[in-house]
Protein backbone atom coordinates (compact mmCIF):
# COMPACT_ATOMS: atom_id res chain seq x y z
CA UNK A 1 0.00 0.00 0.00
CA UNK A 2 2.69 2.47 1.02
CA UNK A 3 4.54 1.46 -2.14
CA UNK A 4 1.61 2.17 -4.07
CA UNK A 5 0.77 5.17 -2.50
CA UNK A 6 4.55 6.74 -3.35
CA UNK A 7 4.43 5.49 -7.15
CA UNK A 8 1.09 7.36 -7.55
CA UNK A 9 2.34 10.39 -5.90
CA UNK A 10 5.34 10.36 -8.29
CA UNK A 11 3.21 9.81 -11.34
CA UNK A 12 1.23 12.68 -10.58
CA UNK A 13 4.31 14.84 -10.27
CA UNK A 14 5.65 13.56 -13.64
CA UNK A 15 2.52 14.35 -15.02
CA UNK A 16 3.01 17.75 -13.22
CA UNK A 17 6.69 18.18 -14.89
CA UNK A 18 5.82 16.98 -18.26
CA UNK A 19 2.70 20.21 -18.28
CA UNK A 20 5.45 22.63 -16.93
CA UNK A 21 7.26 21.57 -19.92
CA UNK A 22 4.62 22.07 -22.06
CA UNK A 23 3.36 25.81 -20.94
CA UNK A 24 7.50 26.65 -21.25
CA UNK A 25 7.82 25.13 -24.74
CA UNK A 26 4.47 26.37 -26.54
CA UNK A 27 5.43 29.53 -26.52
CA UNK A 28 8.58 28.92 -28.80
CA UNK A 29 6.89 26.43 -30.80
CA UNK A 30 3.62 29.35 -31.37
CA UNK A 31 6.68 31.53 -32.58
CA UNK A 32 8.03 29.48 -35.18
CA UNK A 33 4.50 28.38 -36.54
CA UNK A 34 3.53 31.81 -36.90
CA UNK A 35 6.80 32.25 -39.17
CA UNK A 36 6.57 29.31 -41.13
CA UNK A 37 2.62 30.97 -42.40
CA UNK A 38 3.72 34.48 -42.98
CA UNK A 39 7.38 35.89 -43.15
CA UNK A 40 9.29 32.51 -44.03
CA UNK A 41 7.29 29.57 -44.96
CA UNK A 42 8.80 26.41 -43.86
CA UNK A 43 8.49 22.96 -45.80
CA UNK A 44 6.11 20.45 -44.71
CA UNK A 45 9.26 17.96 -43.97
CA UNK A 46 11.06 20.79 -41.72
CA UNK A 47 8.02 22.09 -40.14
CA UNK A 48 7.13 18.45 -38.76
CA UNK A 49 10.60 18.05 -38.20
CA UNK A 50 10.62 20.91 -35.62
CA UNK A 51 6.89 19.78 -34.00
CA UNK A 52 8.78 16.21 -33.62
CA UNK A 53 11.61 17.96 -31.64
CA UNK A 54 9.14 19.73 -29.47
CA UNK A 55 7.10 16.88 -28.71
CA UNK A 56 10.64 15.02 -27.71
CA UNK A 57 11.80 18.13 -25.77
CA UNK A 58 8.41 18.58 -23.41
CA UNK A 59 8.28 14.61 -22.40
CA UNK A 60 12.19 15.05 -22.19
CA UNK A 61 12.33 18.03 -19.90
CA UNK A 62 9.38 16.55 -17.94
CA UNK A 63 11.43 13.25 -17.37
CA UNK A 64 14.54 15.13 -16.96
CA UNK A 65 13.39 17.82 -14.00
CA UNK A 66 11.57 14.82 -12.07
CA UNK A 67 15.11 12.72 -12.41
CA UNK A 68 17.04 15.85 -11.13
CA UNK A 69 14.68 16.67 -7.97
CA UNK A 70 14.59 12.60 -7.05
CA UNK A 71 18.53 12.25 -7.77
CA UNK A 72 21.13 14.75 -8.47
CA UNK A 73 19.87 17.09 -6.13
CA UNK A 74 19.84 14.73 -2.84
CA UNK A 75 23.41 13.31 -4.19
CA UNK A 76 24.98 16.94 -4.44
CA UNK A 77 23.57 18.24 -1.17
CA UNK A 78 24.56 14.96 1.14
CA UNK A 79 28.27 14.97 -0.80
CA UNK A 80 28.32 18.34 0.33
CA UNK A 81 27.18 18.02 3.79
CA UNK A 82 29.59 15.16 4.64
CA UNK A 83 32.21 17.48 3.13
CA UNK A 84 31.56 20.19 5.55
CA UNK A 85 32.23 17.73 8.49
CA UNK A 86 35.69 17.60 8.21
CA UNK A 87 37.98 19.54 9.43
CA UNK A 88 40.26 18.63 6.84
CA UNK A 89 39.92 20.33 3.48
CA UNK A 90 42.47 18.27 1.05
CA UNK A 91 39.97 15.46 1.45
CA UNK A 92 36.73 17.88 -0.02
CA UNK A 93 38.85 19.86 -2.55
CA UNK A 94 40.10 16.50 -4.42
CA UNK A 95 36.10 15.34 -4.64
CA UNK A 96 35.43 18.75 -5.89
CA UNK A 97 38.30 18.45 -8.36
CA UNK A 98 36.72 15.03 -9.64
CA UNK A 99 33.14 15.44 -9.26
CA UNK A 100 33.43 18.86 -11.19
CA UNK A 101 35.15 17.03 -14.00
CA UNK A 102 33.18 14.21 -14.09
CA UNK A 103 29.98 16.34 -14.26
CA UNK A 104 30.95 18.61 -17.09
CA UNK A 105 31.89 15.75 -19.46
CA UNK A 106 28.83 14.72 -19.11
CA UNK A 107 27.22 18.34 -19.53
CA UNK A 108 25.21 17.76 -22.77
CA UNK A 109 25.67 21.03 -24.99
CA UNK A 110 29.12 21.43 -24.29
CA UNK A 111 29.38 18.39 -26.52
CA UNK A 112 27.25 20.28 -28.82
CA UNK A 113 29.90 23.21 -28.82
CA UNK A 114 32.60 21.03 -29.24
CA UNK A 115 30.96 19.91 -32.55
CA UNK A 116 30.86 22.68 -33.70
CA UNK A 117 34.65 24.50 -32.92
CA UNK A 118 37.27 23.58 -35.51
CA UNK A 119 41.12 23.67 -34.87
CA UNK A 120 40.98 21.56 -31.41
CA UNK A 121 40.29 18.59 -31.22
CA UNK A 122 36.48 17.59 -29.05
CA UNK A 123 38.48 15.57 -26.54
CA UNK A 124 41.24 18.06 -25.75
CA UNK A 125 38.38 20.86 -25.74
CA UNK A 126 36.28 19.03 -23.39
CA UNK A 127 38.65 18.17 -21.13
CA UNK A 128 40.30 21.75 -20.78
CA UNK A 129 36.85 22.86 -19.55
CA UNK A 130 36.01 20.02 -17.45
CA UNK A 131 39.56 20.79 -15.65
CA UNK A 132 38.72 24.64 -15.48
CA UNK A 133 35.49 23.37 -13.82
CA UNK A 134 36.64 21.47 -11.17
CA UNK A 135 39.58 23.41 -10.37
CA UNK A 136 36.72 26.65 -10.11
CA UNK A 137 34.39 24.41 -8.06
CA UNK A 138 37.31 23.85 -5.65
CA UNK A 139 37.90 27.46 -5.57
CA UNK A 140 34.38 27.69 -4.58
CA UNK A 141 34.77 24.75 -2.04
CA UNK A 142 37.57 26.97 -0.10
CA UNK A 143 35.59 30.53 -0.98
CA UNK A 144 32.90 28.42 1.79
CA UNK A 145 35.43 26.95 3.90
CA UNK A 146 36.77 30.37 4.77
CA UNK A 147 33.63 32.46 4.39
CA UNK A 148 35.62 34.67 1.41
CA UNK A 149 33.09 36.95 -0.01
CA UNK A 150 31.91 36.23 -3.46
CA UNK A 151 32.28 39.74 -4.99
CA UNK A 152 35.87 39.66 -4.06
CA UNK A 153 36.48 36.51 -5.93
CA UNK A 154 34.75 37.83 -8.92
CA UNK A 155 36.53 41.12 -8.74
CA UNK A 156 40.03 39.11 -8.58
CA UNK A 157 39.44 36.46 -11.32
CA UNK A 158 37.22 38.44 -14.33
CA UNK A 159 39.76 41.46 -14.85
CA UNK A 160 42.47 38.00 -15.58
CA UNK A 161 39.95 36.66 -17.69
CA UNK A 162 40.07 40.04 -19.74
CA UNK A 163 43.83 40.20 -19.40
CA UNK A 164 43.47 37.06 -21.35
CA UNK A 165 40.85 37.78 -23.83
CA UNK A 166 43.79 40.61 -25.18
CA UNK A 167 46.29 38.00 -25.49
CA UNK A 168 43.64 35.38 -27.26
CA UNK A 169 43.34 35.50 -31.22
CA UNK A 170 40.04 37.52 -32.20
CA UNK A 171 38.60 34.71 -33.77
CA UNK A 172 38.23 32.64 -30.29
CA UNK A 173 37.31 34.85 -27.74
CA UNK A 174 33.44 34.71 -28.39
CA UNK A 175 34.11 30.55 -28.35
CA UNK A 176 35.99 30.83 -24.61
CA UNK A 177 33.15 32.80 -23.73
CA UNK A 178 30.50 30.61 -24.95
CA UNK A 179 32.42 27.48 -23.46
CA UNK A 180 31.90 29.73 -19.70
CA UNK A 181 28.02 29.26 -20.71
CA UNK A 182 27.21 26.02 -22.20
CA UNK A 183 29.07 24.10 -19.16
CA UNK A 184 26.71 25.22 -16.33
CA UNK A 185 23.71 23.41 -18.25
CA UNK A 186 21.11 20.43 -17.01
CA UNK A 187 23.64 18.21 -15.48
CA UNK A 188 25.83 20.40 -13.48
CA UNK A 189 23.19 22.67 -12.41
CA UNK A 190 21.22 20.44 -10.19
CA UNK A 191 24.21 18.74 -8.72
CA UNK A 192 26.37 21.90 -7.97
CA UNK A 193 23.68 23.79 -6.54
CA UNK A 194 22.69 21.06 -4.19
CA UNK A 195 25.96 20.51 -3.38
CA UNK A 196 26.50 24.08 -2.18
CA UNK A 197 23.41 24.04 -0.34
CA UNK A 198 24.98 21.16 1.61
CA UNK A 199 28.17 22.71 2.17
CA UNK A 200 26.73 25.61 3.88
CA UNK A 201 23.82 23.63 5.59
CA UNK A 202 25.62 22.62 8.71
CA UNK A 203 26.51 26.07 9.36
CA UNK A 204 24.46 27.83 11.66
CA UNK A 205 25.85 31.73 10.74
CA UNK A 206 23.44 33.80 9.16
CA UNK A 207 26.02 33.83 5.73
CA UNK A 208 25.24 30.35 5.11
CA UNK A 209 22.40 31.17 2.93
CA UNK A 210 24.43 33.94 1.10
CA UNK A 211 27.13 30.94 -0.01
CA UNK A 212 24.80 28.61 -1.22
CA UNK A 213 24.66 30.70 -4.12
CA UNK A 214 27.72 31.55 -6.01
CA UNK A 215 29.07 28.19 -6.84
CA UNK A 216 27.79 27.85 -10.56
CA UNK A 217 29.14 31.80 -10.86
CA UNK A 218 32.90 30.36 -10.58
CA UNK A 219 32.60 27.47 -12.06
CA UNK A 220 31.71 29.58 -15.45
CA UNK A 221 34.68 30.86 -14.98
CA UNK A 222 37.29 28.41 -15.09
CA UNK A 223 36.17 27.40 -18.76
CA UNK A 224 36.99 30.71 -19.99
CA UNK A 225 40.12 30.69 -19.05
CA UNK A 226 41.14 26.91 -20.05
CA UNK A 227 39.47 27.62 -23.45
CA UNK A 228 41.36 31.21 -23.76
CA UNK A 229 45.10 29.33 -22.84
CA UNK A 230 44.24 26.75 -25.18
CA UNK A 231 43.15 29.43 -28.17
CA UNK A 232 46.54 30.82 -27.41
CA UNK A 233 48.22 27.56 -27.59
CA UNK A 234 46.42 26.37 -30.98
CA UNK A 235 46.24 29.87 -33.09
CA UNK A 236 42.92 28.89 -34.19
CA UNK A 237 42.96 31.59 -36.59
CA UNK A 238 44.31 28.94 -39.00
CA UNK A 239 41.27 27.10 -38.89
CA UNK A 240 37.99 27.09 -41.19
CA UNK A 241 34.67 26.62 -39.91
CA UNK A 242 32.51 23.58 -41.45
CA UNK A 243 28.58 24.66 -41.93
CA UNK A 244 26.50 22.15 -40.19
CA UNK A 245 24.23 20.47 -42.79
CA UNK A 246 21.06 20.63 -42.76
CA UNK A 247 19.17 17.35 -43.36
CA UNK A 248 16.62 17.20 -46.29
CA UNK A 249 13.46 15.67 -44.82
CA UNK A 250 10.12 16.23 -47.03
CA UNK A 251 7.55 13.35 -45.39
CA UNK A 252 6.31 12.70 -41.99
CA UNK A 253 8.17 9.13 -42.73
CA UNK A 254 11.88 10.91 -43.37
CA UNK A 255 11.41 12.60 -40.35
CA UNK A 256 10.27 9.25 -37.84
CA UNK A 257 13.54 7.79 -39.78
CA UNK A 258 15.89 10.39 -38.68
CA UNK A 259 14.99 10.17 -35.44
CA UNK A 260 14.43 6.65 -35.42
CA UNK A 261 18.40 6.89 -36.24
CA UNK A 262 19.41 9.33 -33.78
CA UNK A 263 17.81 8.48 -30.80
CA UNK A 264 19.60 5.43 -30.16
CA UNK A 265 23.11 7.50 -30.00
CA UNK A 266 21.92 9.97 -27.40
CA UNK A 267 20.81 7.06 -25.08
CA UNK A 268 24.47 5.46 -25.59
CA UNK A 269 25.73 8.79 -25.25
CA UNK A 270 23.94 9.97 -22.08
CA UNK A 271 24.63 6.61 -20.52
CA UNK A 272 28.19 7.23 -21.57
CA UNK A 273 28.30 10.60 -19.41
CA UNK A 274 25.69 9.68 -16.79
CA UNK A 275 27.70 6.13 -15.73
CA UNK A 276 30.90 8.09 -14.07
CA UNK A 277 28.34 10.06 -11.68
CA UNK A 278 26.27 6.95 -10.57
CA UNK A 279 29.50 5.14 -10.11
CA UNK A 280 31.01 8.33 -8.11
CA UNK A 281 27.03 8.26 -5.97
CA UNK A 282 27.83 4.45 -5.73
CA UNK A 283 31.27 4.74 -4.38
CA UNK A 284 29.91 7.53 -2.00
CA UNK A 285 27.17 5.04 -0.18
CA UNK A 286 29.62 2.65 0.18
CA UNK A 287 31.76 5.01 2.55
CA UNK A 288 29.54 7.10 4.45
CA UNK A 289 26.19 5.09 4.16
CA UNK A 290 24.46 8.06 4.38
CA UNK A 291 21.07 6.97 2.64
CA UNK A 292 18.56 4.29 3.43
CA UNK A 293 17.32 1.55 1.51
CA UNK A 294 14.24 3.81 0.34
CA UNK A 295 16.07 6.32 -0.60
CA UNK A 296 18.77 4.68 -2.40
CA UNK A 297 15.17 3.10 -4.79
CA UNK A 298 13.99 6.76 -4.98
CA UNK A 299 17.66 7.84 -6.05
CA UNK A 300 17.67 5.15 -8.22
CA UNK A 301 14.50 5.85 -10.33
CA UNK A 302 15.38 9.68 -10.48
CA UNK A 303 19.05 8.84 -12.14
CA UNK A 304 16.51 6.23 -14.78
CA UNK A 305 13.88 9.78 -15.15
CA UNK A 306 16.92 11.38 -15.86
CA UNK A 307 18.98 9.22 -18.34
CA UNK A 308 15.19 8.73 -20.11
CA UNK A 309 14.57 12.57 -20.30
CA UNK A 310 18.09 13.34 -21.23
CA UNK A 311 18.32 11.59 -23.85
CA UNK A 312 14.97 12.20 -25.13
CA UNK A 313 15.83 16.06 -24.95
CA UNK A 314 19.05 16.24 -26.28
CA UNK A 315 17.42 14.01 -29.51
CA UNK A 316 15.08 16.70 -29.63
CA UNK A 317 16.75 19.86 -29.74
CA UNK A 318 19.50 18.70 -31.70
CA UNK A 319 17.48 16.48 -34.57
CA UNK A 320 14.39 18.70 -34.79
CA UNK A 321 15.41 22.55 -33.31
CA UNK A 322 18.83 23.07 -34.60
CA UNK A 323 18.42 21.97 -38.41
CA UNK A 324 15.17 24.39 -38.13
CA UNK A 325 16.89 27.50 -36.31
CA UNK A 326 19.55 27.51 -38.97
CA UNK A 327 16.84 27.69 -41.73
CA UNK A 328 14.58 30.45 -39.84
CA UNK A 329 17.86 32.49 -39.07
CA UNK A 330 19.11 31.95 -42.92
CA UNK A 331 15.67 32.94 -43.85
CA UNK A 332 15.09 36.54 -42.15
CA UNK A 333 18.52 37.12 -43.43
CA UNK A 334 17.56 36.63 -46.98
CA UNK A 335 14.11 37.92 -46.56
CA UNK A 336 14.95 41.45 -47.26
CA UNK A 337 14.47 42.74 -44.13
CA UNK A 338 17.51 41.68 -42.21
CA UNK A 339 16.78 44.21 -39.55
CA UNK A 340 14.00 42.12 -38.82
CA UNK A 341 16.88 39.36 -36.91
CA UNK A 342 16.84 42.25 -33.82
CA UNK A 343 13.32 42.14 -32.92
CA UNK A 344 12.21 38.41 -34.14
CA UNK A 345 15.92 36.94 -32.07
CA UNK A 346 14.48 39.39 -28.82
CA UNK A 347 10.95 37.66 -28.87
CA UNK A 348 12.80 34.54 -29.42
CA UNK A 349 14.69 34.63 -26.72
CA UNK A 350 12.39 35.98 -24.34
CA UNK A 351 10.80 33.26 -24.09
CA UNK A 352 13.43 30.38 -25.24
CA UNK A 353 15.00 30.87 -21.64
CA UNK A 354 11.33 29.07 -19.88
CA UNK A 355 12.32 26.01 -21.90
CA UNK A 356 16.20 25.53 -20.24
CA UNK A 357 15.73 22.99 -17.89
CA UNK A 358 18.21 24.37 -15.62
CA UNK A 359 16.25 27.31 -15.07
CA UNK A 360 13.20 25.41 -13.72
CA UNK A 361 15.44 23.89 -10.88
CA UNK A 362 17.31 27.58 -9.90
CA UNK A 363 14.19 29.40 -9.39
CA UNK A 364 12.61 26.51 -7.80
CA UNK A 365 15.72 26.21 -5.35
CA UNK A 366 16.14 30.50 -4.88
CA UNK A 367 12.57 30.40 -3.62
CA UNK A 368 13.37 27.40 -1.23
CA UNK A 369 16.06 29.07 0.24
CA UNK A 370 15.68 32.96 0.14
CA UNK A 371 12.35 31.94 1.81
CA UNK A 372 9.91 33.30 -0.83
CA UNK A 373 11.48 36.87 -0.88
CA UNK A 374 12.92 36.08 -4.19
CA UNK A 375 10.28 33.77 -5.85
CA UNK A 376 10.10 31.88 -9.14
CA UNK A 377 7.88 34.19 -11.17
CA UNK A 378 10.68 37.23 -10.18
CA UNK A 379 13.44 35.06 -11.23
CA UNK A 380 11.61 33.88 -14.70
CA UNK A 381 10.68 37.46 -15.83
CA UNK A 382 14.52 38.98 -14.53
CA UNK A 383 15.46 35.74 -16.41
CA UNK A 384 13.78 36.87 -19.99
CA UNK A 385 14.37 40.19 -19.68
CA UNK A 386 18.04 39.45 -20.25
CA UNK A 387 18.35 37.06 -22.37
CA UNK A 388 15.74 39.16 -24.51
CA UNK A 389 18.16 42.24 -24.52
CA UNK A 390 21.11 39.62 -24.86
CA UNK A 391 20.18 37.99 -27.98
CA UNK A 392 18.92 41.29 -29.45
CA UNK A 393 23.02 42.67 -29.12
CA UNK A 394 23.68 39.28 -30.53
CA UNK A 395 21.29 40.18 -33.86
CA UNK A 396 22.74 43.36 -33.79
CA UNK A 397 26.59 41.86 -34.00
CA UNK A 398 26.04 39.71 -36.83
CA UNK A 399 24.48 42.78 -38.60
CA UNK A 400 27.36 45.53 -38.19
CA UNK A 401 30.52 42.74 -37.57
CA UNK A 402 31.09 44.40 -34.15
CA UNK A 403 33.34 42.28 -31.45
CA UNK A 404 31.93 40.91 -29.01
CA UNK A 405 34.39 42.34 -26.47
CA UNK A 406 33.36 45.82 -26.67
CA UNK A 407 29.94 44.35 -25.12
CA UNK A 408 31.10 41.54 -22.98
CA UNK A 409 33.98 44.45 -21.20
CA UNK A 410 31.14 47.30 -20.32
CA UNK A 411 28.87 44.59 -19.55
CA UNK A 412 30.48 42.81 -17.22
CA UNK A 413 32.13 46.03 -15.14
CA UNK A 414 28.96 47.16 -14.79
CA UNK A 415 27.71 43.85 -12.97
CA UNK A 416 31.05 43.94 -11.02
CA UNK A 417 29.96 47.59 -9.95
CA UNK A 418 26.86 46.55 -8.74
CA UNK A 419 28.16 43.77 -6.51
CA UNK A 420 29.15 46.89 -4.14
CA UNK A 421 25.41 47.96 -3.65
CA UNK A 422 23.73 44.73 -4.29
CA UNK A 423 23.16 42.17 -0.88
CA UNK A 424 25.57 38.99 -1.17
CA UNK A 425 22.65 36.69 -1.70
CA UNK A 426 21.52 38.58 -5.25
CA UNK A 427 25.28 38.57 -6.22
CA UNK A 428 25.27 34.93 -6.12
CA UNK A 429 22.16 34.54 -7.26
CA UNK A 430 22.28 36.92 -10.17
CA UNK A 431 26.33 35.46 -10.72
CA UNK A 432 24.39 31.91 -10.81
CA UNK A 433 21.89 33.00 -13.47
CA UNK A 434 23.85 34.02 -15.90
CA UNK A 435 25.42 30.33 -16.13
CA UNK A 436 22.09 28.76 -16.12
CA UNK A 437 20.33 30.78 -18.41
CA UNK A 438 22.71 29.47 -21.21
CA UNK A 439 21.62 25.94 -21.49
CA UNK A 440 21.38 23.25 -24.22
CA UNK A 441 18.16 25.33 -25.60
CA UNK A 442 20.50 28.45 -26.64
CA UNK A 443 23.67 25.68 -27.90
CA UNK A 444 21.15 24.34 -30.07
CA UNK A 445 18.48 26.52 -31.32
CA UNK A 446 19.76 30.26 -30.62
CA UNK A 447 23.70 29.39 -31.51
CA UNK A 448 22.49 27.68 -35.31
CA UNK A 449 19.97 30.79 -35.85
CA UNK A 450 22.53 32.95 -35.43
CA UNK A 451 25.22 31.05 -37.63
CA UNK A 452 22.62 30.75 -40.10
CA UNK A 453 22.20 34.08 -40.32
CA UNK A 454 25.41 35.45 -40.48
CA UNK A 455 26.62 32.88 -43.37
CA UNK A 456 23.35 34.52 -45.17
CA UNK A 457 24.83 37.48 -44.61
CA UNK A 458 28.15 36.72 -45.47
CA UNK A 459 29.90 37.36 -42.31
CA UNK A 460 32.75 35.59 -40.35
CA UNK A 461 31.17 33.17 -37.96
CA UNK A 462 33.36 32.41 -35.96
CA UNK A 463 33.62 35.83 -34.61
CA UNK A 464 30.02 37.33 -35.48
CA UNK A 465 27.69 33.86 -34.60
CA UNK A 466 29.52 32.54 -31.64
CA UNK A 467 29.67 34.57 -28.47
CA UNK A 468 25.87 34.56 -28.51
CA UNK A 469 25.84 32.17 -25.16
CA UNK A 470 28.39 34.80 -24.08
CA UNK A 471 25.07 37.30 -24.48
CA UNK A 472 23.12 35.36 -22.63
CA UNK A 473 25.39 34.45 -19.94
CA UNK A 474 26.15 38.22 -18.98
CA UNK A 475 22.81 40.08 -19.13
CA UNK A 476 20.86 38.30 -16.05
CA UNK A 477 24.28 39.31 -14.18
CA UNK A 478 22.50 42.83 -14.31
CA UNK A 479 18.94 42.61 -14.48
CA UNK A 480 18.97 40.21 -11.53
CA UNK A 481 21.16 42.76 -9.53
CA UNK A 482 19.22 45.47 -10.67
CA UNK A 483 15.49 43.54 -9.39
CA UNK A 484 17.99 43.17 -5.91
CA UNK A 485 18.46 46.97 -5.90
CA UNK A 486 14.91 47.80 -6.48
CA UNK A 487 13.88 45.37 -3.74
CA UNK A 488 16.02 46.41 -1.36
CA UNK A 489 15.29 50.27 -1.96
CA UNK A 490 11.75 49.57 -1.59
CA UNK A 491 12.38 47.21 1.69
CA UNK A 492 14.10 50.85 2.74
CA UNK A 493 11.32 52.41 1.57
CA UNK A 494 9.25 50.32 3.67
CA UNK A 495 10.91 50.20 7.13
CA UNK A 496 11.27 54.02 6.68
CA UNK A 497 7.57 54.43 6.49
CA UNK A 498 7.17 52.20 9.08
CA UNK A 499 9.44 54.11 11.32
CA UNK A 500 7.32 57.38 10.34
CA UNK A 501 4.17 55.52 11.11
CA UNK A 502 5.49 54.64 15.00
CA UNK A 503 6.88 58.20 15.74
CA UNK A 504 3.12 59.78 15.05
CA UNK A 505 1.80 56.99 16.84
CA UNK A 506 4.24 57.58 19.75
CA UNK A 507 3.20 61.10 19.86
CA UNK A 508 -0.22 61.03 19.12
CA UNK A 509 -0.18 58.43 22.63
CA UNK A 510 1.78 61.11 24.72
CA UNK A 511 -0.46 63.79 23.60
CA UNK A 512 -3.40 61.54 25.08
CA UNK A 513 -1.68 61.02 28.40
């Protein structure tokens, strides 16, 4: 009965997940339909193609964010909590070092940027960043240890990251940039924000909460500058970027085939990345027997929701929205109305960042721990408000040829400005935002309508297309602080009234007596 009683529960929240999914995805899917029948008509072929992808994405996602909440969550944030025990801190920083490694290989779209760099090899690229990330999440491990304040961290490490952007070849900066993005995505996200949670859940200080947050921040950095050294190291100026091709699909039945074909590689590639973590989880039981027999079931079924919604997601995005993002983005282009790119890629991404399924676990988690001051709905619209003014800079790139530095510099000075009249907890939330708003959903569907535009255009991808995850990485950095300034003005605001409020009522009482 119990048993029964539990599996019914979690079929209702799967059911729960998969209609999240769905009210985050329609809204996309409305915006390409509504293209295909006026400004660029699609094909039959590519216009199923894309309606196959979203119908693979929402029962993905759904899968996916169930997996996360019954698995990678409860594994990151009792890792972390036996890590805070100790007294010791070589012990913590080499799980950091592994367990941020292992992670990031298996992070999803930064095999999807890989693809797509030439001049370094996918191995050699991948395995820079996953070293930048776990050497960055042991940084973070020791920022907690000895309660170092996030905003000085950020101050020291970004102006080296820009010292390094000068010394990098043109033609990779908006790559190391992107690489800082695409790494914080649905794997890492749920883990290393758990796992920060339980690193500061032991402590009984009232800064605890503040360093939750801030560990997804750092780790975005650490990628930027592995992928900067190595653009250094390979002068990819030499190389030539390869168009991705875009498959020719005309009947319902081409389409079922092509992802009749593909689908079987992203389950033998997401079991590929997912096997490292379980054995890691595994390895952890064994040595701390932290979890119960129920628990180890629950954790069980979340890391099967999660390899089944994975897999199911990355199949969709990459089969059915990236073929179909190149051809909108090469059709505005063409259209004669190229100005068009600025508003269409705003709306766009406005509402492409509801569909990253990272997102959907940081707002739910800010709520849970800020205590409802910063809640879901704040986070969500903060959330597309920046990645809509992101992407529109990124249209606006590809249409004049300008670097991406001369956006990415200002931009990020001004968040590091902030940080001085911003509370700790919206630094590392705002910090954390910007890595999670750049997801698998942006790798896949924002990155190839971008590329596709600019070869339209005829412009140099490689510095003009990529650095759009950059975009969308930096913006929430300020719109987030910016909804912390306003709320704590008005919280001023507030208490000051209140103040008012008890001085007339103190003398109204003396003038009774």
């Amino acid at each position: 009965m119990w048993k029964g009683g539990i599996f019914l529960l979690e079929n209702i929240r799967l059911k729960e997940k998969i209609m999240e999914s769905l009210a985050s995805v329609l809204p996309l899917t409305a915006i390409v339909f509504i293209l295909s029948i006026t400004l660029l008509p699609l094909s039959s072929g590519a216009l199923v193609l894309f309606l196959f992808g979203a119908v693979m994405l929402i029962i993905g996602m759904g899968f996916f964010t169930m997996g996360a909440d019954m698995s990678m969550m409860p594994m990151g944030e009792g890792i972390g909590m036996e890590m805070s025990r100790t007294k010791n801190i070589g012990g913590p920083l080499l799980v950091c070092l592994i367990l941020g490694m292992l992670i990031t290989i298996a992070e999803p779209d930064l095999q999807v940027l890989a693809e797509q760099v030439p001049a370094i090899p996918n191995k050699i690229l991948i395995l820079s960043v996953a070293a930048g990330v776990g050497l960055f999440l042991m940084i973070a491990q020791i920022r907690i240890f000895f309660h170092i304040p996030l905003a000085k961290m950020l101050w020291v490490f970004y102006p080296l990251v820009f010292l390094l952007a000068f010394l990098a070849p043109d033609s990779f900066i908006p790559v190391s940039f992107d690489s800082g993005g695409v790494t914080t995505g649905p794997v890492t996200v749920p883990f290393i924000m758990a796992l920060g949670i339980g690193l500061a859940t032991l402590r009984s200080d009232k800064k605890s909460r503040e360093d939750s947050f801030g560990l997804i921040s750092l780790c975005s950095i650490g990628p930027i500058l592995a992928v900067l050294l190595l653009g250094i190291f390979y002068e990819p100026d030499q190389a030539l970027y390869s168009p991705t091709e875009v498959p020719a699909v005309e009947t319902t039945r081409d389409v079922a085939l092509l992802f009749t074909h593909a689908i079987p590689e992203y389950f033998k590639e997401v079991a590929v990345a997912l096997i490292p973590i379980a054995a890691a989880f595994a390895l952890f039981q064994m040595l701390f027997r932290r979890y119960k027999r129920h628990q180890l079931m629950r954790v069980g079924f979340g890391f099967l929701f999660t390899y089944i919604g994975l897999a199911m997601f990355l199949c969709g995005v990459n089969v059915g929205f990236m073929p179909v993002g190149q051809i909108i983005g090469a059709g505005i282009a063409d259209c004669g109305y190229a100005w068009l790119l600025i508003p269409i890629g705003m709306v766009i991404g406005y509402f492409i960042v509801a569909a990253e399924p990272a997102v959907h676990v940081l707002t739910k988690q800010v709520e849970e721990i800020s205590n409802g001051f910063v809640t879901a709905k704040m986070m969500q619209t903060a959330l597309s408000v920046g990645v809509c003014i992101s992407v529109g800079i990124a249209m606006l790139r590809i249409l004049t040829g300008i670097s991406v530095i001369w956006f990415l510099i200002p931009g990020y000075v001004f968040a590091l400005v902030l940080t001085r009249y911003v509370s700790p907890i919206f630094t590392g939330i705002a910090y954390d935002s910007g890595g999670v708003a750049s997801g698998p959903m942006t790798a896949t569907f924002l990155l190839p309508f971008a590329m596709g535009a600019c070869e339209a255009l005829g412009g140099n991808v490689m510095t003009d297309a990529f650095g759009i995850v950059a975009m969308v990485a930096m913006t929430p950095l300020i719109t987030i602080q910016m909804m912390g300034f306003i709320t704590q003005m008005k919280e001023k605001a507030k208490r000051r009234y209140i103040e008012v409020q008890m001085h007339q009522l103190e003398d109204d009482i003396l003038y009774f007596d």
